[in-house]
PDB file of N, CA and C in Angstrom:
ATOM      1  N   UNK A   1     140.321  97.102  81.057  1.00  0.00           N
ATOM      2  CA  UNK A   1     139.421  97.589  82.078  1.00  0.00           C
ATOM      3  C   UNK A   1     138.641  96.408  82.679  1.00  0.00           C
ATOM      4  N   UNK A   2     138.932  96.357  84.126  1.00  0.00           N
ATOM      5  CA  UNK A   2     137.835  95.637  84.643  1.00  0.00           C
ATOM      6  C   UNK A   2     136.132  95.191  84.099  1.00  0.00           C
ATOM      7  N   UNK A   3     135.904  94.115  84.157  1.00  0.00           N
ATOM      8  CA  UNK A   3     134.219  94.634  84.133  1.00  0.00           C
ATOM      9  C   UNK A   3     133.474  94.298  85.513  1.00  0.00           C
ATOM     10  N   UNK A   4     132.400  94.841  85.502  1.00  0.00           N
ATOM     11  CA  UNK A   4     131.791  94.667  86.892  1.00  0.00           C
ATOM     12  C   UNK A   4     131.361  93.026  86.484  1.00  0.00           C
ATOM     13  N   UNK A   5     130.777  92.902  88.238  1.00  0.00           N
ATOM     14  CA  UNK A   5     130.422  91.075  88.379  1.00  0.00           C
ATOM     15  C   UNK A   5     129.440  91.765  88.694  1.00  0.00           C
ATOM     16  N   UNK A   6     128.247  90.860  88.837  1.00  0.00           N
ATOM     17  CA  UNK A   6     126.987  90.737  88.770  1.00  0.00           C
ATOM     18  C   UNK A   6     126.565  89.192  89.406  1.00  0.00           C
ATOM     19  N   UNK A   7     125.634  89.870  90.581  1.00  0.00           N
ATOM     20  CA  UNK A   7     125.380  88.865  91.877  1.00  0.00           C
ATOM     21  C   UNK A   7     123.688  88.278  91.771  1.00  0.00           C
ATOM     22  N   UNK A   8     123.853  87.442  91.551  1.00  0.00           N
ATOM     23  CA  UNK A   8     122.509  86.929  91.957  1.00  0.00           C
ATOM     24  C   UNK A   8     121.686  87.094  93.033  1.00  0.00           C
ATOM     25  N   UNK A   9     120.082  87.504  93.064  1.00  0.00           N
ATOM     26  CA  UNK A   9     119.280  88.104  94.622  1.00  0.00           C
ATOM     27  C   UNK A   9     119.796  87.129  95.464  1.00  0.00           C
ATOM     28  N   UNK A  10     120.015  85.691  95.159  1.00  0.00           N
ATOM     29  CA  UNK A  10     120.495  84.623  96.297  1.00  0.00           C
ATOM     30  C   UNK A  10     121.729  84.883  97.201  1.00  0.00           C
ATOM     31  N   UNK A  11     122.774  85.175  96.091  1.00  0.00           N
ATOM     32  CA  UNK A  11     123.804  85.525  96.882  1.00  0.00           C
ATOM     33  C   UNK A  11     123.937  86.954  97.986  1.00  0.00           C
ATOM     34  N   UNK A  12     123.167  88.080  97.524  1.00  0.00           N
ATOM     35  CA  UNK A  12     123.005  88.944  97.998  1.00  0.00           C
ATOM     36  C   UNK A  12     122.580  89.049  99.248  1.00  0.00           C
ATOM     37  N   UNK A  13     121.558  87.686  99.507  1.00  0.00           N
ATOM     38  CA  UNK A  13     120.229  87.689 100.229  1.00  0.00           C
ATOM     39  C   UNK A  13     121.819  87.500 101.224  1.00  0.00           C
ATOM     40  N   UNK A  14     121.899  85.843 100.709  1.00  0.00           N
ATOM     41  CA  UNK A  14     122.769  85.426 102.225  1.00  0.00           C
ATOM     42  C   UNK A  14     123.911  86.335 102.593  1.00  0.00           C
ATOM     43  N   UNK A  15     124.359  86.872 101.729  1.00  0.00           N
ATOM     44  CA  UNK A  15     125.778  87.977 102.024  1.00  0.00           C
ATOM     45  C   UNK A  15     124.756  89.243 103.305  1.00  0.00           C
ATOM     46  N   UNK A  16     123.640  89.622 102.625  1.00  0.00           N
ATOM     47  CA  UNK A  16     123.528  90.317 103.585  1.00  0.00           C
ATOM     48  C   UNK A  16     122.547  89.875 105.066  1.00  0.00           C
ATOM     49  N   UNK A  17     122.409  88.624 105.266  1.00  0.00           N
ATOM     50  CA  UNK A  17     121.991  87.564 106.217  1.00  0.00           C
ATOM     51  C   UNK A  17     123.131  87.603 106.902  1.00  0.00           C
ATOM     52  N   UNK A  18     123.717  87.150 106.694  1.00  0.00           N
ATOM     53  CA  UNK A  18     125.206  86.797 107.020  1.00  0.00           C
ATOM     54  C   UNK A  18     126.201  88.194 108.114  1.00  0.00           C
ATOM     55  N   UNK A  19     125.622  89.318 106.897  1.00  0.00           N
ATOM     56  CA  UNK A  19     126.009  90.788 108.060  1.00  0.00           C
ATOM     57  C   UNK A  19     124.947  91.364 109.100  1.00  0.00           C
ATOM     58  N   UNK A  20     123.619  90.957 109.177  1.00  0.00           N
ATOM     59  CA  UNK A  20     122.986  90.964 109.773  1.00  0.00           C
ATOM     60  C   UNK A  20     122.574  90.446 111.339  1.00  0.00           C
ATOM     61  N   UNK A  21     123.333  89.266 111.073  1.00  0.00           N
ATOM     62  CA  UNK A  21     123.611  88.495 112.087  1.00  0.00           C
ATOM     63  C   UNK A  21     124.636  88.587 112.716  1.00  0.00           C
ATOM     64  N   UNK A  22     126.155  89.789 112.645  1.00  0.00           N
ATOM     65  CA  UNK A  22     126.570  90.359 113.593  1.00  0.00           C
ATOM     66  C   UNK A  22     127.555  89.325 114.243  1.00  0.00           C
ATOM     67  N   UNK A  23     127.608  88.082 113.693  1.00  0.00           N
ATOM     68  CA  UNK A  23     128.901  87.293 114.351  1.00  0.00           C
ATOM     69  C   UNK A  23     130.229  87.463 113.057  1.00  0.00           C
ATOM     70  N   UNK A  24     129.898  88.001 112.304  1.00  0.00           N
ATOM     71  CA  UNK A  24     131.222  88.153 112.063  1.00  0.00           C
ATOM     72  C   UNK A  24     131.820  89.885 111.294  1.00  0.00           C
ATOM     73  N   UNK A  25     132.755  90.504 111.040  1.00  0.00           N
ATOM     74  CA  UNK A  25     132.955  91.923 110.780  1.00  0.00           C
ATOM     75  C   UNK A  25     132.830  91.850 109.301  1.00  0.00           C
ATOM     76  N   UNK A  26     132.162  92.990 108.982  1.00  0.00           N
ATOM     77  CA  UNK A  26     131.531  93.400 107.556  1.00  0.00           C
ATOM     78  C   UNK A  26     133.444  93.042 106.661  1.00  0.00           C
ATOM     79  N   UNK A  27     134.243  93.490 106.715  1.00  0.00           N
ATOM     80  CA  UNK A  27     135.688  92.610 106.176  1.00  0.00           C
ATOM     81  C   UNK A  27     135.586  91.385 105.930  1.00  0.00           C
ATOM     82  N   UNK A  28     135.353  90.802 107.351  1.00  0.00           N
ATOM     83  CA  UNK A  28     135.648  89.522 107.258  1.00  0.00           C
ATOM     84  C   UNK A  28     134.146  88.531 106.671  1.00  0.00           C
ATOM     85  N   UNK A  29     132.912  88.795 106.353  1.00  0.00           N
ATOM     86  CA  UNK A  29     132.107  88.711 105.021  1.00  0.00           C
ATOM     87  C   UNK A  29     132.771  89.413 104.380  1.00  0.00           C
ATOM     88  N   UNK A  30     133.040  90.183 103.842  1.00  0.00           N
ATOM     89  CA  UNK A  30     133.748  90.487 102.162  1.00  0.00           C
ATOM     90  C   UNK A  30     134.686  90.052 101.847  1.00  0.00           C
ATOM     91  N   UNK A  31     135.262  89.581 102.804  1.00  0.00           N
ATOM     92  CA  UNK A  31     136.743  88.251 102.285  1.00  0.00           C
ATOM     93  C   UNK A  31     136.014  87.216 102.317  1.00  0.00           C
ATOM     94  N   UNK A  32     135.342  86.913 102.777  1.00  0.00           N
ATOM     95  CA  UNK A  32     134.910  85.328 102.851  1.00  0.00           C
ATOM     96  C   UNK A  32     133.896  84.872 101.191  1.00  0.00           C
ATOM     97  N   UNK A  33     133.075  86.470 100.965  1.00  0.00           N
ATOM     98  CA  UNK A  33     132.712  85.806 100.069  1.00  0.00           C
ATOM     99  C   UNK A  33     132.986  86.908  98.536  1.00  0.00           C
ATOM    100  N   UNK A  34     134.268  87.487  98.734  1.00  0.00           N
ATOM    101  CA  UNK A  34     135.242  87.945  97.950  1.00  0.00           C
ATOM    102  C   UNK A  34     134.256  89.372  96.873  1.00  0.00           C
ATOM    103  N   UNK A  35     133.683  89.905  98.042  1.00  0.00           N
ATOM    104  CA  UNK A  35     133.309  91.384  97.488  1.00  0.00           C
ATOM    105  C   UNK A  35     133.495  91.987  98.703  1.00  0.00           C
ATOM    106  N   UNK A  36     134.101  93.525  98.111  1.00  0.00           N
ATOM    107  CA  UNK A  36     134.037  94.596  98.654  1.00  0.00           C
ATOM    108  C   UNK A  36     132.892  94.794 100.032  1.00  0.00           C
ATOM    109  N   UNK A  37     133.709  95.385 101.157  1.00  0.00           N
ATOM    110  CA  UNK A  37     133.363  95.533 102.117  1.00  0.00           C
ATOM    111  C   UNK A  37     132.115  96.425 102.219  1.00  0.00           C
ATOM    112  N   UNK A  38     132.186  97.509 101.492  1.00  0.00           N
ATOM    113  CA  UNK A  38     130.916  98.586 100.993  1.00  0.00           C
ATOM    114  C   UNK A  38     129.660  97.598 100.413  1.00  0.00           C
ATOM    115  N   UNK A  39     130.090  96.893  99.895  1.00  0.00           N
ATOM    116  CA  UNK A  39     129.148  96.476  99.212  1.00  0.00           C
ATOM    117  C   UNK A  39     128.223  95.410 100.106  1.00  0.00           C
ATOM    118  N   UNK A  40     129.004  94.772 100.666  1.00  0.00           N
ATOM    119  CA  UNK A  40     128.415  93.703 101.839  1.00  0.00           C
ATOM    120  C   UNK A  40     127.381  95.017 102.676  1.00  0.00           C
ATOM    121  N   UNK A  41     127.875  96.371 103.588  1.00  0.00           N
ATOM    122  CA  UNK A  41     127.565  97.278 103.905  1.00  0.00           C
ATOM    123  C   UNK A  41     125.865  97.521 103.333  1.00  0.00           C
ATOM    124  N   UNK A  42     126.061  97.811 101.947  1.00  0.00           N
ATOM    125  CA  UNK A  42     124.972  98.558 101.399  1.00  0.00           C
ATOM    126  C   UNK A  42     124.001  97.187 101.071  1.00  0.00           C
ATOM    127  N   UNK A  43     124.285  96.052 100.423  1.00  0.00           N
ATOM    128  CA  UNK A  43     123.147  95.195 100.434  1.00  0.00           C
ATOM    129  C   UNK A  43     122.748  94.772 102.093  1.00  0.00           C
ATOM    130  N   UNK A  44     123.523  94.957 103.022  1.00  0.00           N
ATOM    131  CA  UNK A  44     123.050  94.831 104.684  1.00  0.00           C
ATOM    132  C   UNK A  44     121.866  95.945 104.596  1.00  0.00           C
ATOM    133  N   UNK A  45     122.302  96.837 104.462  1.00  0.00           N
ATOM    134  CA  UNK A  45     121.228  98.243 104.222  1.00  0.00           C
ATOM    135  C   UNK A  45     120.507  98.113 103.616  1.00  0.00           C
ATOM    136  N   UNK A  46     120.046  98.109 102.751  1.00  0.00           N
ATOM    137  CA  UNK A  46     119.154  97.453 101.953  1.00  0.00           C
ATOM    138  C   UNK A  46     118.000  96.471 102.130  1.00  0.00           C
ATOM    139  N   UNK A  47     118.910  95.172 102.753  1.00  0.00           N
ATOM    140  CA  UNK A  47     118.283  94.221 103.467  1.00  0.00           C
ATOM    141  C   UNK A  47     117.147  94.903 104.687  1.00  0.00           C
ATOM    142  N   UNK A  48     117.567  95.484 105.531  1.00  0.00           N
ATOM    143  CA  UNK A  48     117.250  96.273 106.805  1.00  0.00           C
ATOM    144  C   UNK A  48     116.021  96.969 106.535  1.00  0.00           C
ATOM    145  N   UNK A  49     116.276  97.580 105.272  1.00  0.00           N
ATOM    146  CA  UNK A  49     114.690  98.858 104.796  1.00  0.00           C
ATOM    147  C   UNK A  49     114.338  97.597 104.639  1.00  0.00           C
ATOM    148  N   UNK A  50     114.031  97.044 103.914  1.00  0.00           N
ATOM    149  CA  UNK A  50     113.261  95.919 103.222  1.00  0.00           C
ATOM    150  C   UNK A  50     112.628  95.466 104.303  1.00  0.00           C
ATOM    151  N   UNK A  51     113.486  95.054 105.487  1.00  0.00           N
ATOM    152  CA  UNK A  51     112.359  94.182 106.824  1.00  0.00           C
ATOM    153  C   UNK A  51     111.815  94.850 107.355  1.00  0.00           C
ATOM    154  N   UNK A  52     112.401  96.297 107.765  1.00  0.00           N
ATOM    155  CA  UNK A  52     111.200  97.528 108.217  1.00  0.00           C
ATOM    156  C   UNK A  52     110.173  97.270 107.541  1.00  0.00           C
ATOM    157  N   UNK A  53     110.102  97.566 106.463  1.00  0.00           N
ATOM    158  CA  UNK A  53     108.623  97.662 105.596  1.00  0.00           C
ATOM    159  C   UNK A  53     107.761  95.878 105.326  1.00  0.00           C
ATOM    160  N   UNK A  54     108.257  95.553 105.587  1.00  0.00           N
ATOM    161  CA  UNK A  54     107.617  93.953 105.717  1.00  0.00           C
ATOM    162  C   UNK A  54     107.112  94.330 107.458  1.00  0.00           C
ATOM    163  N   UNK A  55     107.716  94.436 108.261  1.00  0.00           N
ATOM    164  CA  UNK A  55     107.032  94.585 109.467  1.00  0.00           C
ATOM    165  C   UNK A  55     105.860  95.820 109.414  1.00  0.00           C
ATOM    166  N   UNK A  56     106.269  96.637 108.765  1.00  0.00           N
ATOM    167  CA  UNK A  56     104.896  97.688 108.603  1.00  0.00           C
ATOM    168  C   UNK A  56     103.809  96.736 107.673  1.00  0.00           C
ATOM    169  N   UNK A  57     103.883  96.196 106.618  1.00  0.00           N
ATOM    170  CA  UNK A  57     102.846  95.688 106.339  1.00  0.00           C
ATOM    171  C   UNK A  57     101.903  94.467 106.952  1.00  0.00           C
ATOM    172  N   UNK A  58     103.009  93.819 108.093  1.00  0.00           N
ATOM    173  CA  UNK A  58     102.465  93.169 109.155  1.00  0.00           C
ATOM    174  C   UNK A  58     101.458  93.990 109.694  1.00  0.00           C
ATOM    175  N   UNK A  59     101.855  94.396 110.150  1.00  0.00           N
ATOM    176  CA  UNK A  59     100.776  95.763 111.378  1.00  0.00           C
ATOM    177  C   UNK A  59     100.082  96.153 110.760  1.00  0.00           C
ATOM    178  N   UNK A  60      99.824  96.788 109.912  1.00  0.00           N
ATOM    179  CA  UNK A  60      98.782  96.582 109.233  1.00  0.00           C
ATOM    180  C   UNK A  60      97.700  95.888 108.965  1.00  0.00           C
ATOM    181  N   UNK A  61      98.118  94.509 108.640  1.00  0.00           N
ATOM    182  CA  UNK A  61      97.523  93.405 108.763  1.00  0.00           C
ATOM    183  C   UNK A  61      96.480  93.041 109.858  1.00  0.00           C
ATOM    184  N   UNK A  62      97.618  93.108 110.706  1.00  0.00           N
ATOM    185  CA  UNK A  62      97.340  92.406 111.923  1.00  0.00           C
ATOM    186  C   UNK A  62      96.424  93.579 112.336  1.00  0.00           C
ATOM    187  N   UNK A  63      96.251  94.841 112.610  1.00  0.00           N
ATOM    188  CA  UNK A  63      95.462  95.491 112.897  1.00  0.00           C
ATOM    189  C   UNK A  63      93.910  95.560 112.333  1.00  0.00           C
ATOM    190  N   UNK A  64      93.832  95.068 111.003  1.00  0.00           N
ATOM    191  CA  UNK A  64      92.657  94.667 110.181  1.00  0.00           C
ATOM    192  C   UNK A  64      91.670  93.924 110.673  1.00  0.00           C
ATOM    193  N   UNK A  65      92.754  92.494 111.471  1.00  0.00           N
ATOM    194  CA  UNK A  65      92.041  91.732 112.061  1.00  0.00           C
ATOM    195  C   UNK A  65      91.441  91.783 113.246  1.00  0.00           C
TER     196      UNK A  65
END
């Protein structure tokens, strides 16, 4: 039986940097850096909530001031 791999936040970060930025197809990051296309997908997603809510706690901020 297979075992799962296990990614470091670094690699994750740039894998989903990398789909974020839209120059190249969610495939062609998961061949390039040899995981599953879903998976590139869902840490992109992931990534995405994460900056929503960093921009809400901006505004916030910034509204304080």
């Amino acid at each position: 039986m297979a075992q799962h791999r296990h990614f470091g936040k670094d690699f994750k970060a740039r894998v989903a940097i990398e789909a974020i930025k839209g120059e190249k197809t969610l495939n062609e990051i998961a061949s390039m850096y040899e995981v599953h296309p879903n998976q590139v997908a869902q840490w992109k997603k992931l990534a995405l909530e994460k900056l929503i809510l960093m921009a809400r706690v901006f505004a916030k901020t910034l509204k304080k001031q």
